[in-house]
Protein backbone atom coordinates (compact mmCIF):
# COMPACT_ATOMS: atom_id res chain seq x y z
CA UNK A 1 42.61 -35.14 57.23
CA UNK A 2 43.70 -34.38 53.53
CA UNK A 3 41.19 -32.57 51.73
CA UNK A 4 40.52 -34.86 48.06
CA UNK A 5 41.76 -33.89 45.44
CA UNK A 6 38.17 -32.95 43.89
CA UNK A 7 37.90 -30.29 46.78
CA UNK A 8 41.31 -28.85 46.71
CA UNK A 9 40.54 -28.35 42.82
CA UNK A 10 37.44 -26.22 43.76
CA UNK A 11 39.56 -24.37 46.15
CA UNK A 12 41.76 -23.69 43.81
CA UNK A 13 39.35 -22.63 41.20
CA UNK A 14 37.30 -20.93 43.71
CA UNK A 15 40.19 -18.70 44.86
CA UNK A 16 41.58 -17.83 41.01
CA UNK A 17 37.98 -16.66 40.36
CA UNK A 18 38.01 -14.19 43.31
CA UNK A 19 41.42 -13.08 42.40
CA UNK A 20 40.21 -12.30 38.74
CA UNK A 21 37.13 -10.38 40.29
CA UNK A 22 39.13 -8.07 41.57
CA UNK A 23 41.37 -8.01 39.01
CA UNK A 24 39.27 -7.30 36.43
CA UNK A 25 38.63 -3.48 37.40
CA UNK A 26 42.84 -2.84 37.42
CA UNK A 27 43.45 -4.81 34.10
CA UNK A 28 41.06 -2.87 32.05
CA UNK A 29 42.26 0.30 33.79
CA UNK A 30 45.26 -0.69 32.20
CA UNK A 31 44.36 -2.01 28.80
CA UNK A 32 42.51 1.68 28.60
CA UNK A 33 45.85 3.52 29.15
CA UNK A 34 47.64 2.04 26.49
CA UNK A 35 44.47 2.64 23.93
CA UNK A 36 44.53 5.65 21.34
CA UNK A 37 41.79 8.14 21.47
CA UNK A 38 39.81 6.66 18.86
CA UNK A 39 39.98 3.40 20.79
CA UNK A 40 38.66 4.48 24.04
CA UNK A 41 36.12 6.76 22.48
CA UNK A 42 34.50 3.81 20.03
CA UNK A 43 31.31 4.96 19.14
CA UNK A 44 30.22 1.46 18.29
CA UNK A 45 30.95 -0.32 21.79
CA UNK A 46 33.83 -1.10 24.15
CA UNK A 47 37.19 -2.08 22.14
CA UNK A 48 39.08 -4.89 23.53
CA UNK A 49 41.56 -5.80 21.53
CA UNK A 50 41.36 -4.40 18.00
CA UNK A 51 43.49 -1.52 18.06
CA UNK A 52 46.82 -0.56 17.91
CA UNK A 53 48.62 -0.27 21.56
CA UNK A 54 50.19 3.07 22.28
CA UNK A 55 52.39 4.86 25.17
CA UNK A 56 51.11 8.34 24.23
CA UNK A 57 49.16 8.74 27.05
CA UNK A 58 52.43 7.52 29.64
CA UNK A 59 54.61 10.36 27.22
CA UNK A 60 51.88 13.17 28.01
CA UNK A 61 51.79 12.69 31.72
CA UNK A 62 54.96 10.95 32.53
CA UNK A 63 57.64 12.83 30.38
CA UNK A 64 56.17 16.41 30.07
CA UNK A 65 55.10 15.71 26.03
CA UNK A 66 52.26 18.04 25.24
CA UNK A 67 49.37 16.30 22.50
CA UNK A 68 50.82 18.85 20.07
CA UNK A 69 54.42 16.99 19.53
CA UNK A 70 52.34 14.06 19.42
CA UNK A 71 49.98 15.38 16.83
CA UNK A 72 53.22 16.51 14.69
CA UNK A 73 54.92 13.52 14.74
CA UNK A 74 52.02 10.94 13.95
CA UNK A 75 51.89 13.75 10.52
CA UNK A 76 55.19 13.24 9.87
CA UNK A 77 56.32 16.46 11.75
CA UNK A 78 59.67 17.42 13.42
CA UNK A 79 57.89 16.57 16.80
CA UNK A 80 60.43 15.80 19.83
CA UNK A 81 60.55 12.98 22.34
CA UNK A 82 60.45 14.86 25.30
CA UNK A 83 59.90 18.60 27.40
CA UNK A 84 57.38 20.85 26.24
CA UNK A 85 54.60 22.57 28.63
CA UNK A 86 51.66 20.64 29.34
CA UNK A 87 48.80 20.58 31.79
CA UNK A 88 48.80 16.53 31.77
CA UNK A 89 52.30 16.51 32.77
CA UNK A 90 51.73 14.74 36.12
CA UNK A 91 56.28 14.60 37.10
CA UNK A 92 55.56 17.15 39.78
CA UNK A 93 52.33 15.68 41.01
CA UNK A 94 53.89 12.56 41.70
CA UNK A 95 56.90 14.13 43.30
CA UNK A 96 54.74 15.87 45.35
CA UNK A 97 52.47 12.63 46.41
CA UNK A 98 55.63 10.73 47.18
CA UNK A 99 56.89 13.43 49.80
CA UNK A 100 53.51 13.46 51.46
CA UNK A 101 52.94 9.81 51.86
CA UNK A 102 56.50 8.91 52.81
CA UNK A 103 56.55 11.84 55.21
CA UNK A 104 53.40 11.53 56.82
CA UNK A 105 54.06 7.30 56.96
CA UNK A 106 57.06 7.85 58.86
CA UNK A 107 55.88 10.39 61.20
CA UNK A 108 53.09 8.21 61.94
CA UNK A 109 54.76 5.44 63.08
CA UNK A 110 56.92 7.10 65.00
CA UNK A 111 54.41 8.54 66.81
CA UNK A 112 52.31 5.33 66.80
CA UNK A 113 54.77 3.18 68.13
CA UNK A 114 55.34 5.08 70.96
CA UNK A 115 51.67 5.70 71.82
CA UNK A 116 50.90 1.67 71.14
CA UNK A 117 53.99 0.68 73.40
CA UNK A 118 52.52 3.15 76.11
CA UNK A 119 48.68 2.13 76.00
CA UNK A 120 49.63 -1.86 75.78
CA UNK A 121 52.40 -1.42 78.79
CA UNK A 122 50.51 0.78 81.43
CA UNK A 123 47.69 0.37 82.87
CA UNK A 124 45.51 3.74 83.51
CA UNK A 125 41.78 4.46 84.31
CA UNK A 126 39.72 5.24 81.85
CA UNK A 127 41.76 3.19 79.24
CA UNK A 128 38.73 1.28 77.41
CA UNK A 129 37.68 4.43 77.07
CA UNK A 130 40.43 6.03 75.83
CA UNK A 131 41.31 3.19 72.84
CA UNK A 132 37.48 3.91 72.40
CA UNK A 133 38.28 7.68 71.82
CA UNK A 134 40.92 6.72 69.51
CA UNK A 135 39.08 4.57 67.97
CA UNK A 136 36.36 7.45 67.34
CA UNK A 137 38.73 9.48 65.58
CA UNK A 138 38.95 7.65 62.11
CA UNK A 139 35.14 7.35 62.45
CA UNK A 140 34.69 10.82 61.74
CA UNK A 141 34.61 12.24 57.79
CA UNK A 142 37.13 14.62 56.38
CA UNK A 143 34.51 16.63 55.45
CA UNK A 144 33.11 17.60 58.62
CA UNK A 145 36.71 19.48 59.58
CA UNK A 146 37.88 20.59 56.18
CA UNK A 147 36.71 23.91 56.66
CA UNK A 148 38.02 24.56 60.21
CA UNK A 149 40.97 23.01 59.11
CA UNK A 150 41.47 25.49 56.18
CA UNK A 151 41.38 28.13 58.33
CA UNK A 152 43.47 26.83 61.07
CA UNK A 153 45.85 25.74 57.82
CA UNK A 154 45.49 29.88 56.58
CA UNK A 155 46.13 31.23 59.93
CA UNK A 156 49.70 29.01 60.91
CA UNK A 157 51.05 29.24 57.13
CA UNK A 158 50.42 25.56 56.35
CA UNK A 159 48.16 25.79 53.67
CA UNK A 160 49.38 25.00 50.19
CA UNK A 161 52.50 22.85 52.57
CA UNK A 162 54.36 19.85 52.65
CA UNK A 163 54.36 20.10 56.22
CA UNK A 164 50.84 21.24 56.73
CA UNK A 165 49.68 17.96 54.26
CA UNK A 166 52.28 15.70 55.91
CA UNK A 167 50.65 16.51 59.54
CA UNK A 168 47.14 16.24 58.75
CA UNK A 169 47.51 12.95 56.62
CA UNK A 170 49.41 11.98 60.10
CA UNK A 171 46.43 12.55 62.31
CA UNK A 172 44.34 10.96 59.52
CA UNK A 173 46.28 7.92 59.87
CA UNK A 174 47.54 7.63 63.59
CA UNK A 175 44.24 6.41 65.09
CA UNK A 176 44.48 3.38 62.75
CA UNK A 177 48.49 3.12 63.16
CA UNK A 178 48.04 3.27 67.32
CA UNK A 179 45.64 0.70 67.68
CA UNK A 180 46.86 -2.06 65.06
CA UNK A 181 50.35 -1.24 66.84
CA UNK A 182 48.99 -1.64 69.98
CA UNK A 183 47.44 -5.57 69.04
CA UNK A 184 51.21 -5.92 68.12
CA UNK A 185 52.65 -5.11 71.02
CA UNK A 186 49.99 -6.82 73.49
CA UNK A 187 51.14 -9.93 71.71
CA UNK A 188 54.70 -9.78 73.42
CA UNK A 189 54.58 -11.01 76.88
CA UNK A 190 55.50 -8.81 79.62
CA UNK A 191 57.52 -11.10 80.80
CA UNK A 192 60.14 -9.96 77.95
CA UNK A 193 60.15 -6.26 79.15
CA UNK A 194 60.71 -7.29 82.68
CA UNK A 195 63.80 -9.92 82.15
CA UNK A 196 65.04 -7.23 79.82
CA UNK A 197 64.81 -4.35 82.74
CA UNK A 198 66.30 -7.09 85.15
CA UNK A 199 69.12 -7.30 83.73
CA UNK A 200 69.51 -3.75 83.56
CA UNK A 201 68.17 -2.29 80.45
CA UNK A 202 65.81 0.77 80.62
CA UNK A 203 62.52 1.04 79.71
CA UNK A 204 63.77 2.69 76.84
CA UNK A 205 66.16 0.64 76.04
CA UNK A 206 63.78 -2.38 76.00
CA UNK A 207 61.71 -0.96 73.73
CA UNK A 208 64.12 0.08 71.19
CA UNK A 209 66.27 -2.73 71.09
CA UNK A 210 63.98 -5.63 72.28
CA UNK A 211 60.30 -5.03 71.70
CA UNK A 212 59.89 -2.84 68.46
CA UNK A 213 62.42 -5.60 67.10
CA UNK A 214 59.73 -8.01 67.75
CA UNK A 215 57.05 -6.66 66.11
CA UNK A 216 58.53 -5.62 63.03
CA UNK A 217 55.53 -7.31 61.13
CA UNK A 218 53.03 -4.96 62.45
CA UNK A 219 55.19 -1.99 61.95
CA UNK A 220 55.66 -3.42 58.27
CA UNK A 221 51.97 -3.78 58.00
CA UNK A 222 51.02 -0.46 59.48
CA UNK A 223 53.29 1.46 57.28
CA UNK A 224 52.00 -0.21 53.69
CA UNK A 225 48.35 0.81 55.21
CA UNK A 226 49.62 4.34 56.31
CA UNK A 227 51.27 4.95 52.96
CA UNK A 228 48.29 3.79 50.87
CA UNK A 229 45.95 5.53 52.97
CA UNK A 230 48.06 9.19 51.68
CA UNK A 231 48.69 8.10 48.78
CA UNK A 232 45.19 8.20 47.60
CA UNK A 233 43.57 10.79 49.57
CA UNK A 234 41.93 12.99 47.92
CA UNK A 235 39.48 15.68 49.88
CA UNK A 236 42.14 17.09 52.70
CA UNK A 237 44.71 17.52 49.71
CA UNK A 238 42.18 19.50 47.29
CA UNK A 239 41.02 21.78 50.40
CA UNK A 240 44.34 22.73 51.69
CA UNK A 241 47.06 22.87 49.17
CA UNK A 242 46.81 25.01 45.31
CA UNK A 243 49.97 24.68 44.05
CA UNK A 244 50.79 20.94 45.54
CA UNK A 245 48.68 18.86 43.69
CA UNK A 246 48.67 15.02 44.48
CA UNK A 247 48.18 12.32 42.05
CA UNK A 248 44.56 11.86 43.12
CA UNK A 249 44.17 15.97 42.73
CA UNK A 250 45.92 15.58 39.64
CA UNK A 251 43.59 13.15 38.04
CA UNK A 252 40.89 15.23 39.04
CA UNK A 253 41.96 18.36 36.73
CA UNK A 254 41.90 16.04 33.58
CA UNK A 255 37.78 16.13 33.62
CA UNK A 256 37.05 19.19 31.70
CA UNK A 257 33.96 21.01 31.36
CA UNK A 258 35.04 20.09 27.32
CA UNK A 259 35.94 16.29 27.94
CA UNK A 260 37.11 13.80 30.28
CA UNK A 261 40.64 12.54 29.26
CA UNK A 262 40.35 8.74 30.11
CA UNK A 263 43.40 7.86 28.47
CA UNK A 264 45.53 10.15 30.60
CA UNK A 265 43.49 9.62 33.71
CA UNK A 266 44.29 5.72 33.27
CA UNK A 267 48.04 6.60 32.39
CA UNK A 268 48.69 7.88 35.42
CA UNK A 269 46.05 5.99 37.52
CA UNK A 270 48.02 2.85 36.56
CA UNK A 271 51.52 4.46 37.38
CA UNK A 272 50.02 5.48 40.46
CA UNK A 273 49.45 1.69 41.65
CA UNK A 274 53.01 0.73 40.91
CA UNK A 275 54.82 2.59 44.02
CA UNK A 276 52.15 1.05 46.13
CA UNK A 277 52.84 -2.40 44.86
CA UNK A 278 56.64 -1.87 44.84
CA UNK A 279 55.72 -1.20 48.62
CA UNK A 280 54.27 -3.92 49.28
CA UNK A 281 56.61 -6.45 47.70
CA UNK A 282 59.63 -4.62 49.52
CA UNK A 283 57.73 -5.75 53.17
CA UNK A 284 55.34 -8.71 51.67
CA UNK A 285 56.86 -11.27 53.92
CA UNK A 286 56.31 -8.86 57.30
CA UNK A 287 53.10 -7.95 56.37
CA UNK A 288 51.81 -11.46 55.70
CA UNK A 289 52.95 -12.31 59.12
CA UNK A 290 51.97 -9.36 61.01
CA UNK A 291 48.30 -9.54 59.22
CA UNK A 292 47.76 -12.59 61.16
CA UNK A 293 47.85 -10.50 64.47
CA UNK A 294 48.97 -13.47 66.13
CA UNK A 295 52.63 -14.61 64.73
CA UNK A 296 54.64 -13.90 67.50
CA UNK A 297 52.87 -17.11 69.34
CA UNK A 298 53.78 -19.79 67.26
């Protein structure tokens, strides 16, 4: 039956007010990055919209511009547009972040895929047990193995790494990627990998070119969680790398025994969600669909 209209209405309204809850937090994030220092620092309460909008903070940690070009040209100086040493400049940082999470997001689901495909297809004892053990793996805090890991790291040369961050945001992420992959995969009969090794494809074959096919929507979904997951962790990348600093490690140097730079934490904090959206946009139609866990039986 049709829902009235007085119901869909509170739906509606209903749904816009949950969408502005958790809204709110990213907006003001925002509205903070574009705020001068006098704005953000208000000793008479919170500013909201009285003040002048500015991209200074973006120009410090986006284009290299140290505060001291700013400082001359808001006097009327010779200041430049762009270069110039700074410890805000965050170019590298995000460079750096980028590498990691695309690296580590790939490797994952190549791995995952492979695992998934393996645990859904054959049947082993032990194997509740064994997604159970999986399972227990994402359970367990960074923190309780980021000290044998930094000296496992030391000892094989990949601390302060790409490939020593790419690997252990990998095994960070694979217990996750496995068993979504795996509710994927159990929702292709097995039926299809049996008329497709009938008429003479490998199991290989089947997989590549007529499973994994299939289930593109959970591979789109796992890889938008995989890449959000690294590109916002924070602990494993302060413990094991110095010189490769992620955005998260990055924000992290702007609180100061002297001050906490809010307006460049925000400026970058709110460049940091745009990959992650752009992401998500790109794949928005297979992650909708493999969300549901269930689209492959319509």
């Amino acid at each position: 039956m049709e829902p009235s209209l007085a119901k869909r209405t509170l739906r509606d309204v209903a749904a816009v007010l949950v969408v502005a809850i958790f809204m709110f937090p990213i907006a003001w994030w925002a509205l903070a990055s574009i705020k001068p220092y006098s704005a953000i620092f208000n000793p008479s309460g919170p500013v909201y919209t009285d003040f002048t909008p500015t991209l200074d903070n973006y120009r410090v940690t986006l284009l290299g511009v140290s505060r001291v070009e700013i400082g001359m040209e808001k006097a009327g100086g010779a200041g430049t547009t762009s270069g110039g040493a700074s410890s805000y400049d965050s170019r590298k940082s995000l460079m750096d972040s980028a590498i990691v999470a695309v690296g580590s997001t790939i490797l994952t689901l190549f791995l995952a895929t492979l695992a998934a495909y393996a645990v859904s297809r054959m049947q082993f004892k032990g194997q509740q047990s064994f997604l159970f053990w999986i399972l227990s793996q994402r359970f367990m805090p960074p923190i309780a193995v980021v000290i044998p890991l930094v000296f496992m790291f030391r000892d094989m040369n990949l601390r302060d790494t790409y490939t020593g961050l790419i690997l252990v945001h990998s095994l960070i992420n694979l217990p996750l990627a496995v068993l979504l992959l795996k509710s994927f995969f159990d929702d292709v009969p097995k039926d299809v990998d049996e008329a497709a090794m009938i008429d003479g494809a490998t199991r290989t074959q089947t997989f590549w070119k007529i499973v994994l096919p299939m289930v593109r929507g959970g591979v789109a979904a796992t890889a938008v969680l995989c890449f959000i997951f690294s590109w916002t962790e924070f602990l494993l990348s302060l413990f094991l790398t110095t010189s490769i600093r992620t955005i998260p490690v990055k924000i992290s140097t702007f609180v100061t025994s002297t001050a906490t730079e809010w307006g460049y934490i925000t400026a970058l904090g709110t460049s940091a969600i745009i990959p992650s959206f752009i992401f998500t946009l790109m794949v928005q139609k297979h992650l909708v669909r493999g969300l549901t866990l269930g689209s492959l039986k319509d």
